[in-house]
N, C-alpha and C. Protein backbone atom coordinates (compact mmCIF):
# COMPACT_ATOMS: atom_id res chain seq x y z
N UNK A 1 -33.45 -36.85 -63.93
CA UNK A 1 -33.79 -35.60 -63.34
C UNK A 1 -34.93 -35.82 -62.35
N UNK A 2 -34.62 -34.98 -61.19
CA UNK A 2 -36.15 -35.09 -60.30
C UNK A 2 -36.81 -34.00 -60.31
N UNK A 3 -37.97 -35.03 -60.17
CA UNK A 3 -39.45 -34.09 -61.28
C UNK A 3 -39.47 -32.90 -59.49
N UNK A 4 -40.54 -31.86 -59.92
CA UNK A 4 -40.52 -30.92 -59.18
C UNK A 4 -41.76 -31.47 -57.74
N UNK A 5 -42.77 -32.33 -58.18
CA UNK A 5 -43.80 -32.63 -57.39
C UNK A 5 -43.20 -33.96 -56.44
N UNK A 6 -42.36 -34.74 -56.61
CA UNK A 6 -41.51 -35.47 -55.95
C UNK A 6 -41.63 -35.63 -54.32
N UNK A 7 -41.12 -36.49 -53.61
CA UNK A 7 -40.87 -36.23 -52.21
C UNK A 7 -39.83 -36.31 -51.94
N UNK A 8 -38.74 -36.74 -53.34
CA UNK A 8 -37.40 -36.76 -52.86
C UNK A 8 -37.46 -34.82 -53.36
N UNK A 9 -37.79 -34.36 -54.46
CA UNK A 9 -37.10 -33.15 -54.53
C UNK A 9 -37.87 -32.31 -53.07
N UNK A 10 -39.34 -32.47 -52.42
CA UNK A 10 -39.19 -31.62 -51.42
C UNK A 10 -38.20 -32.08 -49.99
N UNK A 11 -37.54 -32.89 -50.24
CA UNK A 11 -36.40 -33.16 -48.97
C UNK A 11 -35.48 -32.33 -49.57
N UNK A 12 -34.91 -32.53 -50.84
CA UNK A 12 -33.84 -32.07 -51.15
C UNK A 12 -33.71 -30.44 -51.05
N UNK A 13 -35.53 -30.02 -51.46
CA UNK A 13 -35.61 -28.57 -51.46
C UNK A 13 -35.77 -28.17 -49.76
N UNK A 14 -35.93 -28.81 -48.77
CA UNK A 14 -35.73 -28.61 -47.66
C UNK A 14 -34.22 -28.37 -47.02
N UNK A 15 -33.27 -29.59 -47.14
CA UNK A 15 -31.77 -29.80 -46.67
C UNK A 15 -31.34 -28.60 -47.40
N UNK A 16 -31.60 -27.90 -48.82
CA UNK A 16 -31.13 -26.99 -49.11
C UNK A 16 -31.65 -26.00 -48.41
N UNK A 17 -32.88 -25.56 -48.54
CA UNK A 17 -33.19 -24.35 -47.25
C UNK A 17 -32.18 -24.43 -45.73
N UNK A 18 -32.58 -25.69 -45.03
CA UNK A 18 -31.66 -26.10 -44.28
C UNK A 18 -30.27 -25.46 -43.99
N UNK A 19 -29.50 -26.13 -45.08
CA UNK A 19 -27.80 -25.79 -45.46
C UNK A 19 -27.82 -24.01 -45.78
N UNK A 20 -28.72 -23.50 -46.30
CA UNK A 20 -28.90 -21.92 -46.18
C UNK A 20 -29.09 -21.05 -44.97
N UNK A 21 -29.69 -21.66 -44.17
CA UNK A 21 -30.08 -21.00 -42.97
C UNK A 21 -28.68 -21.67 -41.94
N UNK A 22 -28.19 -23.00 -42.25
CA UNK A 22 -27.47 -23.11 -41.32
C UNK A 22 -25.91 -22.10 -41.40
N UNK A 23 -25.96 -22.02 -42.92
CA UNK A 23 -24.36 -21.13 -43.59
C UNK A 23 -25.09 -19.55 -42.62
N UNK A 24 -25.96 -19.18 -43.35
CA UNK A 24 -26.28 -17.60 -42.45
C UNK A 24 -25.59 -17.63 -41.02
N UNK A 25 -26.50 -18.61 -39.96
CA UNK A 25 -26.20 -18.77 -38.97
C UNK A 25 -24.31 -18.79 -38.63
N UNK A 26 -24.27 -19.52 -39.35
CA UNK A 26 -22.12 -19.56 -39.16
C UNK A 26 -21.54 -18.62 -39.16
N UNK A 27 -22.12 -18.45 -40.80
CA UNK A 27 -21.31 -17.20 -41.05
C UNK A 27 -21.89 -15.24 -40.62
N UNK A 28 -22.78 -15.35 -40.44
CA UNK A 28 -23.42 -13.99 -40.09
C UNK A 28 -23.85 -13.90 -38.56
N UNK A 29 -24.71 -14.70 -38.26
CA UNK A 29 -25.40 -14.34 -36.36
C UNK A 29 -24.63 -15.02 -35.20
N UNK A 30 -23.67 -16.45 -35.59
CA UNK A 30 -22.55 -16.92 -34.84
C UNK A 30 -21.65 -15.73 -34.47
N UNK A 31 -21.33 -15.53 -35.23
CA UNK A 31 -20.28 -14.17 -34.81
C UNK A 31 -20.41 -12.93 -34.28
N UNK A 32 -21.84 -11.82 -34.52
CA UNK A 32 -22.44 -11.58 -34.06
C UNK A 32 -22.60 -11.05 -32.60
N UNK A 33 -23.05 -12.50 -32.60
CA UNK A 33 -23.38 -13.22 -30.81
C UNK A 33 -22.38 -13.01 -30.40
N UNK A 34 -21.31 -13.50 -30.88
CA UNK A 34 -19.89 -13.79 -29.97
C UNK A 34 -19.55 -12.08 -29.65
N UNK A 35 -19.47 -11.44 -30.55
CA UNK A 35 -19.37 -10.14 -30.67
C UNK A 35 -19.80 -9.26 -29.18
N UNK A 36 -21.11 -9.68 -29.97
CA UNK A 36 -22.23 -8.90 -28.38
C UNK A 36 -21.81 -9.34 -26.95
N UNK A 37 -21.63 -10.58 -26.76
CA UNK A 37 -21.32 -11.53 -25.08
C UNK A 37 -19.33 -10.44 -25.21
N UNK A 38 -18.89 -11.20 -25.87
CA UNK A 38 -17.42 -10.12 -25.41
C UNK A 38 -17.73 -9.00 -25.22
N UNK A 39 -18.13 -7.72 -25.71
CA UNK A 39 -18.82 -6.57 -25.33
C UNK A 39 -19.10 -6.45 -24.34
N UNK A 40 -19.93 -6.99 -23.89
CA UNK A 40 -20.57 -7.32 -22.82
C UNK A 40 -19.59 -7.25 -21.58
N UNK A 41 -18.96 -8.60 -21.86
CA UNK A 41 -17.98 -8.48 -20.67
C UNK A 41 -17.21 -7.40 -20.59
N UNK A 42 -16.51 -7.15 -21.72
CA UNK A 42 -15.99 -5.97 -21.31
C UNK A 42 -16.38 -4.69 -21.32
N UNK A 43 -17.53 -4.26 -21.49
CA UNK A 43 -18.65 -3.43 -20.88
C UNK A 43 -19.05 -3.70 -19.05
N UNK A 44 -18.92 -4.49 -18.74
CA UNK A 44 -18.80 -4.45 -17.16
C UNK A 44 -17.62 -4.68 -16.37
N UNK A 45 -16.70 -5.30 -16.87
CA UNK A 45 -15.26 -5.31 -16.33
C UNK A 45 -14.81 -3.35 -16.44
N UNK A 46 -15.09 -2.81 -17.58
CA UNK A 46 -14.90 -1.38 -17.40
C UNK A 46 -15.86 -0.45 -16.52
N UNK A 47 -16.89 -1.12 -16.46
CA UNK A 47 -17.46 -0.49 -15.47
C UNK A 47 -17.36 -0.43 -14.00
N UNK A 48 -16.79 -1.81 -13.48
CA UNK A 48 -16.22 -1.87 -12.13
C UNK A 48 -14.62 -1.18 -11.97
N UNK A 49 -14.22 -1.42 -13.55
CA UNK A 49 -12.90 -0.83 -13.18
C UNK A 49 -13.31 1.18 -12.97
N UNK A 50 -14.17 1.85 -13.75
CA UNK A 50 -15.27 3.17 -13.23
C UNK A 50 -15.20 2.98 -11.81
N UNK A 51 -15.80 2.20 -11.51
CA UNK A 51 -16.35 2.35 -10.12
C UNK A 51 -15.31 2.34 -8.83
N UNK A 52 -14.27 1.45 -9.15
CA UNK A 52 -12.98 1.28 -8.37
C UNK A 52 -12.34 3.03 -8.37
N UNK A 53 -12.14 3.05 -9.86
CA UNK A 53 -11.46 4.66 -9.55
C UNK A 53 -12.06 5.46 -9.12
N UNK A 54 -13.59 5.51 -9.45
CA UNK A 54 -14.63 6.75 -8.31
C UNK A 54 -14.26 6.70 -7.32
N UNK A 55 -14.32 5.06 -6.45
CA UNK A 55 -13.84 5.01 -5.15
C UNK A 55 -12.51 5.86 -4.15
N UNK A 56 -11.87 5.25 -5.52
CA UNK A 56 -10.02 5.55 -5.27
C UNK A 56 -10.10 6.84 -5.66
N UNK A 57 -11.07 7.90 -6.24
CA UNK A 57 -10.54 9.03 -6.20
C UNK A 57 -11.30 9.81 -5.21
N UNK A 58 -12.34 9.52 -4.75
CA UNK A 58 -13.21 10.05 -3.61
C UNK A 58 -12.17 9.88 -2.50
N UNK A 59 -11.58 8.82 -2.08
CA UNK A 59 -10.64 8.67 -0.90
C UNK A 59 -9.52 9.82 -1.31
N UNK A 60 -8.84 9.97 -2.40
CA UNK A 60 -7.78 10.84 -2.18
C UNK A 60 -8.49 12.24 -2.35
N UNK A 61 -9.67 12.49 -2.60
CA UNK A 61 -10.32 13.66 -2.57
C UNK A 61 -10.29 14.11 -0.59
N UNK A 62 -10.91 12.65 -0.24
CA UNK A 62 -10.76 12.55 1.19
C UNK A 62 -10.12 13.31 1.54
N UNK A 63 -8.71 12.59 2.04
CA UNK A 63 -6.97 12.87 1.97
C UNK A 63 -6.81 14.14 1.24
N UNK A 64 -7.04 15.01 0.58
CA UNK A 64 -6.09 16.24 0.45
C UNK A 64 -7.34 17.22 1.14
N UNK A 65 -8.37 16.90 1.79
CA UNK A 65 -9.46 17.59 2.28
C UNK A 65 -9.03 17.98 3.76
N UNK A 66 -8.49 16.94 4.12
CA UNK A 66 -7.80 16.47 5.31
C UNK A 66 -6.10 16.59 6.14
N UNK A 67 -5.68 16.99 4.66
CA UNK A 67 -4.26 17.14 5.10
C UNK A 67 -3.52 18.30 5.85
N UNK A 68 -4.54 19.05 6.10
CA UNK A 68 -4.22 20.46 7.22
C UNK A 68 -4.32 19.75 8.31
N UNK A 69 -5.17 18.34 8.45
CA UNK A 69 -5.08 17.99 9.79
C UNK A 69 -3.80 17.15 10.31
N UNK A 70 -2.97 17.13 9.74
CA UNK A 70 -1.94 16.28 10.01
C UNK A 70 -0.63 16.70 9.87
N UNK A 71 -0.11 16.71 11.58
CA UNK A 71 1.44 17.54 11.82
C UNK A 71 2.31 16.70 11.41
N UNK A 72 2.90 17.74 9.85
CA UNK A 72 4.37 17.01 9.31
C UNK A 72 5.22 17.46 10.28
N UNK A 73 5.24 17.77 11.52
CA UNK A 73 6.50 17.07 12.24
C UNK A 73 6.42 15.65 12.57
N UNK A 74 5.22 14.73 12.53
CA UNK A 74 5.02 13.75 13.45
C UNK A 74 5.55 13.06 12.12
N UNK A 75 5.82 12.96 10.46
CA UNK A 75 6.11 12.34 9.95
C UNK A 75 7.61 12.35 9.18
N UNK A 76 8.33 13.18 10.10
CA UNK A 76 9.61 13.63 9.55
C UNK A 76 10.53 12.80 10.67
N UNK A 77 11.34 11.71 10.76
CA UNK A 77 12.04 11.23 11.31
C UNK A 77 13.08 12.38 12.61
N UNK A 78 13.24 12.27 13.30
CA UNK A 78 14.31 13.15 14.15
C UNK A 78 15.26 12.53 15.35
N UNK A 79 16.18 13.13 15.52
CA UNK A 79 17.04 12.41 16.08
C UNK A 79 18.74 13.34 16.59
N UNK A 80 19.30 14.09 17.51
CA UNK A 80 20.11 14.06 17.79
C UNK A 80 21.36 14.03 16.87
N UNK A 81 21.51 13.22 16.28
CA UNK A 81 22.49 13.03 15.57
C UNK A 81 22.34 12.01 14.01
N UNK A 82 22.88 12.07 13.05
CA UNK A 82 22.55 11.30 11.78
C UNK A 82 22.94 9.89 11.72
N UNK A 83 23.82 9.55 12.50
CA UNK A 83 24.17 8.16 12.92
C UNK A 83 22.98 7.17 13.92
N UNK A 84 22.61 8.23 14.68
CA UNK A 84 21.75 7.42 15.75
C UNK A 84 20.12 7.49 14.69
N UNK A 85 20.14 8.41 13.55
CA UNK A 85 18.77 8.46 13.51
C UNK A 85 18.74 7.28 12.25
N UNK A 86 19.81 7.41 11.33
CA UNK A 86 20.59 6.38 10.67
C UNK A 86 20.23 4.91 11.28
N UNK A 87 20.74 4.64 12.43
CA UNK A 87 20.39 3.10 13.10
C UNK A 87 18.89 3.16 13.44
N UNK A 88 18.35 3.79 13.86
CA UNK A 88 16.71 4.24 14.43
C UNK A 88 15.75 3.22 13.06
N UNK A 89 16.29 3.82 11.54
CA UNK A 89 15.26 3.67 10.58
C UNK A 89 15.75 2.26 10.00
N UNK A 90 16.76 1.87 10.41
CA UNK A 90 17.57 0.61 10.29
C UNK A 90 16.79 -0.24 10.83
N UNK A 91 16.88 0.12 12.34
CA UNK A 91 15.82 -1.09 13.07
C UNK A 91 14.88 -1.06 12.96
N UNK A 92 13.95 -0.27 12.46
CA UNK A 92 12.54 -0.39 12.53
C UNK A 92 12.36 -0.70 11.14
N UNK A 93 13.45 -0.68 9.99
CA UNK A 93 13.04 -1.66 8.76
C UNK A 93 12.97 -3.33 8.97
N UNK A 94 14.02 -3.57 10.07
CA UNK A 94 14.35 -4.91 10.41
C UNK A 94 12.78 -5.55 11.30
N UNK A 95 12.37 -4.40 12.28
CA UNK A 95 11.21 -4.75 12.53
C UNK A 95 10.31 -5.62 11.65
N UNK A 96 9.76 -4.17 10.85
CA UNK A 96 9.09 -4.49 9.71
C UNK A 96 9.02 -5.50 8.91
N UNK A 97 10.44 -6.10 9.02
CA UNK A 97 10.65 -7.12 8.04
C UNK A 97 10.22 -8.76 8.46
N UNK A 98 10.27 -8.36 9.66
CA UNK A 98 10.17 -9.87 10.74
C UNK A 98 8.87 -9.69 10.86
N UNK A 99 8.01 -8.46 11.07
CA UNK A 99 6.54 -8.87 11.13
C UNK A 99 5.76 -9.28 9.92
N UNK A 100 6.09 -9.06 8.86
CA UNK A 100 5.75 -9.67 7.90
C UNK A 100 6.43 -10.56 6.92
N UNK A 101 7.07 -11.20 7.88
CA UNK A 101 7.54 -13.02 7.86
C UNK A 101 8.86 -12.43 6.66
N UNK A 102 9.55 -11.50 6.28
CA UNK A 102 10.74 -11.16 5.21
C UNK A 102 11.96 -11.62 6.12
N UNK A 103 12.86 -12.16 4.87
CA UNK A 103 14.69 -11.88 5.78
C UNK A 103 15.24 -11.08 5.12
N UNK A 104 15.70 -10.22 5.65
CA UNK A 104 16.75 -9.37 5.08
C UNK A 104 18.07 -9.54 4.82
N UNK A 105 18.75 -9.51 3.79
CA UNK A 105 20.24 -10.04 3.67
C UNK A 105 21.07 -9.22 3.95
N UNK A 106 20.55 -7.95 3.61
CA UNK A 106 21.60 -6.78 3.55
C UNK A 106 20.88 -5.13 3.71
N UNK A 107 21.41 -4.63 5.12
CA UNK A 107 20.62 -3.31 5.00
C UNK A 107 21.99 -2.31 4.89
N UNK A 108 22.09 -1.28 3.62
CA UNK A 108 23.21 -0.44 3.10
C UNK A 108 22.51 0.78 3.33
N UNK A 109 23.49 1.56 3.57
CA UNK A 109 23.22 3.33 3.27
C UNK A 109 23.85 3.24 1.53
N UNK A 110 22.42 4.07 0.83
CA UNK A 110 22.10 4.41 -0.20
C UNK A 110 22.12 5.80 -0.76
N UNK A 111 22.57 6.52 -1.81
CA UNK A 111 22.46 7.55 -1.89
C UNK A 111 20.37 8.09 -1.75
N UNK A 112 20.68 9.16 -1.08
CA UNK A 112 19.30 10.06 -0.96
C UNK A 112 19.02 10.99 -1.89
N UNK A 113 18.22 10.69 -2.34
CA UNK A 113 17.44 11.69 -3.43
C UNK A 113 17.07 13.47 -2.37
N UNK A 114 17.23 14.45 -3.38
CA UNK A 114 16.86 15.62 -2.91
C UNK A 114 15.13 15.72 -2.41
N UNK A 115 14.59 16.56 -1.67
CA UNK A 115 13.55 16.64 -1.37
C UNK A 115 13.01 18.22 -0.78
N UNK A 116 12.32 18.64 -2.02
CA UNK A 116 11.97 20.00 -0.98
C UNK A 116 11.64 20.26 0.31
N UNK A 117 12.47 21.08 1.10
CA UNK A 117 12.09 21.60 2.20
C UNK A 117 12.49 20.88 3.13
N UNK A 118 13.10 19.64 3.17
CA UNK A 118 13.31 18.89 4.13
C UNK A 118 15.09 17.84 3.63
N UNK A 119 15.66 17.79 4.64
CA UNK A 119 16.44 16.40 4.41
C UNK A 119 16.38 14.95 4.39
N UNK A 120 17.33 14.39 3.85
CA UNK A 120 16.82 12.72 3.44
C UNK A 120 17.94 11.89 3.65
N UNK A 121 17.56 10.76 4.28
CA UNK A 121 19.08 9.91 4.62
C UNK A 121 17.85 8.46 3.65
N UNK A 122 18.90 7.58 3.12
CA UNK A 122 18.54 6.83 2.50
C UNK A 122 19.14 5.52 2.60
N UNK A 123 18.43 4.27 2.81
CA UNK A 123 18.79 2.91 2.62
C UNK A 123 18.42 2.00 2.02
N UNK A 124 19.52 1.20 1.41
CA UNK A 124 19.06 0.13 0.55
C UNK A 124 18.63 -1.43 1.33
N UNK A 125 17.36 -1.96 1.38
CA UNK A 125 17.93 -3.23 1.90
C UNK A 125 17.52 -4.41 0.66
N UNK A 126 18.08 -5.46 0.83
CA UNK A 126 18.05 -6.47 0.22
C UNK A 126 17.48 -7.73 1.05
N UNK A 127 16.36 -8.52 0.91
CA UNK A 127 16.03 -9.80 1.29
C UNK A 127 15.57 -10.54 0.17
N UNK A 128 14.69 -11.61 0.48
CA UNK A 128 14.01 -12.59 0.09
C UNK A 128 12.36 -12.90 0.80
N UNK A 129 11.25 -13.09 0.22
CA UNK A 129 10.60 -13.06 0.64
C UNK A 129 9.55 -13.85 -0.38
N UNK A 130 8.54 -14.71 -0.45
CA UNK A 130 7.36 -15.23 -0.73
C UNK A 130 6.30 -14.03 -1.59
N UNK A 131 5.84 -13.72 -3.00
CA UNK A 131 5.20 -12.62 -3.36
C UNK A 131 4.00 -11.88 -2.43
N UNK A 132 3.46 -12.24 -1.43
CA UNK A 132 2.40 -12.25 -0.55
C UNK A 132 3.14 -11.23 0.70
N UNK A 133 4.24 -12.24 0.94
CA UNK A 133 4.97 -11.09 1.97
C UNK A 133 5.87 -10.05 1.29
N UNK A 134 6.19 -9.74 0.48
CA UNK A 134 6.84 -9.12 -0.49
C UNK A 134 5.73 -7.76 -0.37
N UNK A 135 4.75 -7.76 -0.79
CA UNK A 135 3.41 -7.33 -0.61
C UNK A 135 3.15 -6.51 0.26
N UNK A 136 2.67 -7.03 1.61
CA UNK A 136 2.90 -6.58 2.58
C UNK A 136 3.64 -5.89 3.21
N UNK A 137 5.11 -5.94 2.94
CA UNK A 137 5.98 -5.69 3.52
C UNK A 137 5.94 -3.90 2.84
N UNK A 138 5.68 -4.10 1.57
CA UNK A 138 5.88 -2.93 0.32
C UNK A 138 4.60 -1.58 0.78
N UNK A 139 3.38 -2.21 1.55
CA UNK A 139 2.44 -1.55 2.54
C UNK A 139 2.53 -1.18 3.42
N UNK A 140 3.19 -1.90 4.48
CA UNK A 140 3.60 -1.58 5.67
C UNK A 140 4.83 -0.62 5.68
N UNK A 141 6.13 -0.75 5.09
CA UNK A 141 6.34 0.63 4.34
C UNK A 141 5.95 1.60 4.13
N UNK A 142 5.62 2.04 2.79
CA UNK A 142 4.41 2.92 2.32
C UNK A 142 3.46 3.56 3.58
N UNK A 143 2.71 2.94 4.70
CA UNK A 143 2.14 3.37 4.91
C UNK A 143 2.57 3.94 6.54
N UNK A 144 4.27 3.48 7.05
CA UNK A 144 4.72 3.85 7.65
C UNK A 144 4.52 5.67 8.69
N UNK A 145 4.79 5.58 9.89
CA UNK A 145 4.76 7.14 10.51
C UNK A 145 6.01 6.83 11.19
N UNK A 146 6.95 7.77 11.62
CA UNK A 146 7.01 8.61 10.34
C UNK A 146 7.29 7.81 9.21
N UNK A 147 7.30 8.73 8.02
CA UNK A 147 7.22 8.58 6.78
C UNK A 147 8.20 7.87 5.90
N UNK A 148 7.94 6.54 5.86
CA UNK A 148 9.23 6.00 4.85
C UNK A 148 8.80 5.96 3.06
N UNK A 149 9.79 6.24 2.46
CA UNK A 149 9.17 6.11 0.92
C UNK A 149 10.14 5.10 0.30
N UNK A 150 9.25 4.25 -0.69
CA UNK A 150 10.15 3.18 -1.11
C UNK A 150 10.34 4.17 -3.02
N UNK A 151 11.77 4.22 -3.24
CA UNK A 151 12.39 5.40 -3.95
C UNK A 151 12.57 4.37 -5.27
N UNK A 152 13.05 3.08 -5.40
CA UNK A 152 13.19 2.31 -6.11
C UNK A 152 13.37 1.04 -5.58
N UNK A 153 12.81 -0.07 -6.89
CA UNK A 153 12.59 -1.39 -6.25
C UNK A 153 12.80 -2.40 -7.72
N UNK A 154 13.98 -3.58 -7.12
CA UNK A 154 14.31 -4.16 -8.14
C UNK A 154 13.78 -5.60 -7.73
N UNK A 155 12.94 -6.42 -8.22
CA UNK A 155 12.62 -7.81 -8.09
C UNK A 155 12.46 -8.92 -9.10
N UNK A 156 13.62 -9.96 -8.50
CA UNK A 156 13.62 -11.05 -9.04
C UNK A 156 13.35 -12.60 -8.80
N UNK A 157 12.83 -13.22 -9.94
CA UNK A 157 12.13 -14.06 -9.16
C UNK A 157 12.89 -15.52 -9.04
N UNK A 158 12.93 -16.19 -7.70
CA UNK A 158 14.05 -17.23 -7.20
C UNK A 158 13.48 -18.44 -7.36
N UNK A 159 13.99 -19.29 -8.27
CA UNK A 159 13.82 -20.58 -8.23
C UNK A 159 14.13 -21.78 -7.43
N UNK A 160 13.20 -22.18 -6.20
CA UNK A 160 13.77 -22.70 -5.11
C UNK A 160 13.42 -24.24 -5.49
N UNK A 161 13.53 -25.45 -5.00
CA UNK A 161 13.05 -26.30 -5.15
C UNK A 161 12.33 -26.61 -3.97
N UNK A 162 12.96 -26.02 -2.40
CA UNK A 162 12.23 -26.71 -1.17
C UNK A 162 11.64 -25.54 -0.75
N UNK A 163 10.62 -24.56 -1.63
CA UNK A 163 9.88 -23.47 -1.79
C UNK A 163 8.22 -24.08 -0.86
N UNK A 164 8.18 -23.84 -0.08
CA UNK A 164 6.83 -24.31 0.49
C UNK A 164 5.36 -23.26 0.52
N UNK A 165 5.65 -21.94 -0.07
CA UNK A 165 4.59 -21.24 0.04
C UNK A 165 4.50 -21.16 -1.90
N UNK A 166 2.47 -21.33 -1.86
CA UNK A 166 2.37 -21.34 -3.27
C UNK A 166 2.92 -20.00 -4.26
N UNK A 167 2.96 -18.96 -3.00
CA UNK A 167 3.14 -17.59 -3.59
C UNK A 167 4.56 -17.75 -4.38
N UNK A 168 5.19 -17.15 -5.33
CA UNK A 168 6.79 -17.49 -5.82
C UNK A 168 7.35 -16.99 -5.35
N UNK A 169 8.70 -16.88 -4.69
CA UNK A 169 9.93 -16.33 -3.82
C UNK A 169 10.58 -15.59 -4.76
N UNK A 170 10.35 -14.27 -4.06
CA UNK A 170 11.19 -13.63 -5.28
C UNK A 170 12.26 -12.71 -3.69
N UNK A 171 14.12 -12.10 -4.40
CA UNK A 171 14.42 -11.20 -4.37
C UNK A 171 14.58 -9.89 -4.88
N UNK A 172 14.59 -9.62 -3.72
CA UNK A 172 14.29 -7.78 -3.81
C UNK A 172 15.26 -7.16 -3.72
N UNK A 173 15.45 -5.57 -3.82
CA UNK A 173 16.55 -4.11 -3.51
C UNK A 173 15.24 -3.50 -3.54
N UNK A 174 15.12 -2.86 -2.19
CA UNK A 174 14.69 -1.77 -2.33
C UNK A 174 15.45 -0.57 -1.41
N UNK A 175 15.36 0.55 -2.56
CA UNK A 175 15.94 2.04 -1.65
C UNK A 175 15.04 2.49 -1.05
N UNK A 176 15.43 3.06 -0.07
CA UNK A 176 13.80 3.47 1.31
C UNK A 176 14.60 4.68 1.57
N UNK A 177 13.72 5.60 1.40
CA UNK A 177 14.31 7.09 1.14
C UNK A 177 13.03 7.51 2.80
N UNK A 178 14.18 8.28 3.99
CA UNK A 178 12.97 8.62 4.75
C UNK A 178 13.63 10.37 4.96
N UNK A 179 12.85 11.36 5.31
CA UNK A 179 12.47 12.67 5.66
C UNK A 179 13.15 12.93 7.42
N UNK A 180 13.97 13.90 6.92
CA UNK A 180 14.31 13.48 8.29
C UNK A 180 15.35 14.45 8.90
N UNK A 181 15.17 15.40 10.07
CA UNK A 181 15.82 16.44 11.22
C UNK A 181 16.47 16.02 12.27
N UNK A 182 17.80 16.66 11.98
CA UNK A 182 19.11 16.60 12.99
C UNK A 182 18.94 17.79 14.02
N UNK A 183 18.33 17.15 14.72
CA UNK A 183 17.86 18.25 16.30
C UNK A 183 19.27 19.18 16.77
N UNK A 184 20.32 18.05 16.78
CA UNK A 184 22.11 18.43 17.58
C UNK A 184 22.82 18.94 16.43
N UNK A 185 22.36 19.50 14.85
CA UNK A 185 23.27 19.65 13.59
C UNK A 185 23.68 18.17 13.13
N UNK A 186 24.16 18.30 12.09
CA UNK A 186 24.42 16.89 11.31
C UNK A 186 25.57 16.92 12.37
């Protein structure tokens, strides 16, 4: 037995203090900690994500402050006849598509969704495009005059091997639903 006045029992009565404070530490203030730092982060990741939507809702506060200033004739497509206004939104998707580097495989007339107060001719097109221009393309759309709306959108993603942009190549369908007056009657 070791006597109590010893220098082996005050090591031993030390490594045991030791092994006590180190178990606390593991098991109680290790975790803790970890606790508090995750918190943390996600205590400021929610706070910028706050701050993003203040942003994003001050702008559309903007925008409906503003929207007496802006003639929905200038965003309603028009045209003579439904064929010519038909090819009109055709080419200027094809535009669209070449300025932001897309190919298009296939541009279809799509059924048109109803729309209060106004008529709707609708097209489907189909390309291929890099996720970056995919992107873009889905903006430049969207943010179109007159007014194109993308109505539905199907994307899949293409496994190329001689793929040269890091972005992934995916194909698309999208229906592009636009607003739109037959000056001459349908």
């Amino acid at each position: 037995m070791i006597s109590p006045h010893t220098p082996l029992s005050r090591v031993a009565a030390l490594g045991i203090f030791a092994l006590l404070v180190m178990s606390v530490w593991v098991l109680a203030i290790s975790p803790v900690l970890q606790i508090k730092t995750t918190v943390a982060s996600e205590l400021t990741a929610a706070h910028l994500e706050k701050d993003r939507l203040t942003r994003a809702a001050a702008n559309l506060t903007y925008q409906l402050e503003n929207i007496d200033t802006v003639d929905v004739q200038d965003e309603i497509w028009q045209a003579r006849q439904l064929g010519e206004m038909t090819a009109r939104i055709q080419a200027r998707l094809g535009e669209i598509a070449r300025e932001n580097g897309v190919t298009l495989r296939a541009v279809t007339p799509a059924a048109a969704r109803d729309m209060p107060h106004v008529d709707t001719t609708a097209l489907r097109i189909e390309g291929e495009a890099d996720l970056g221009q995919f992107r873009n393309l889905i903006l430049s759309i969207e943010h179109h005059s007159p007014t194109l709306f993308v109505e539905r959108a199907t994307i899949r993603r293409l496994n190329r091997v001689e793929r040269q942009s890091e972005q992934p190549l995916v194909f698309f369908q999208l229906d592009i639903a636009a607003p739109i007056r037959v000056e001459g009657g349908k």
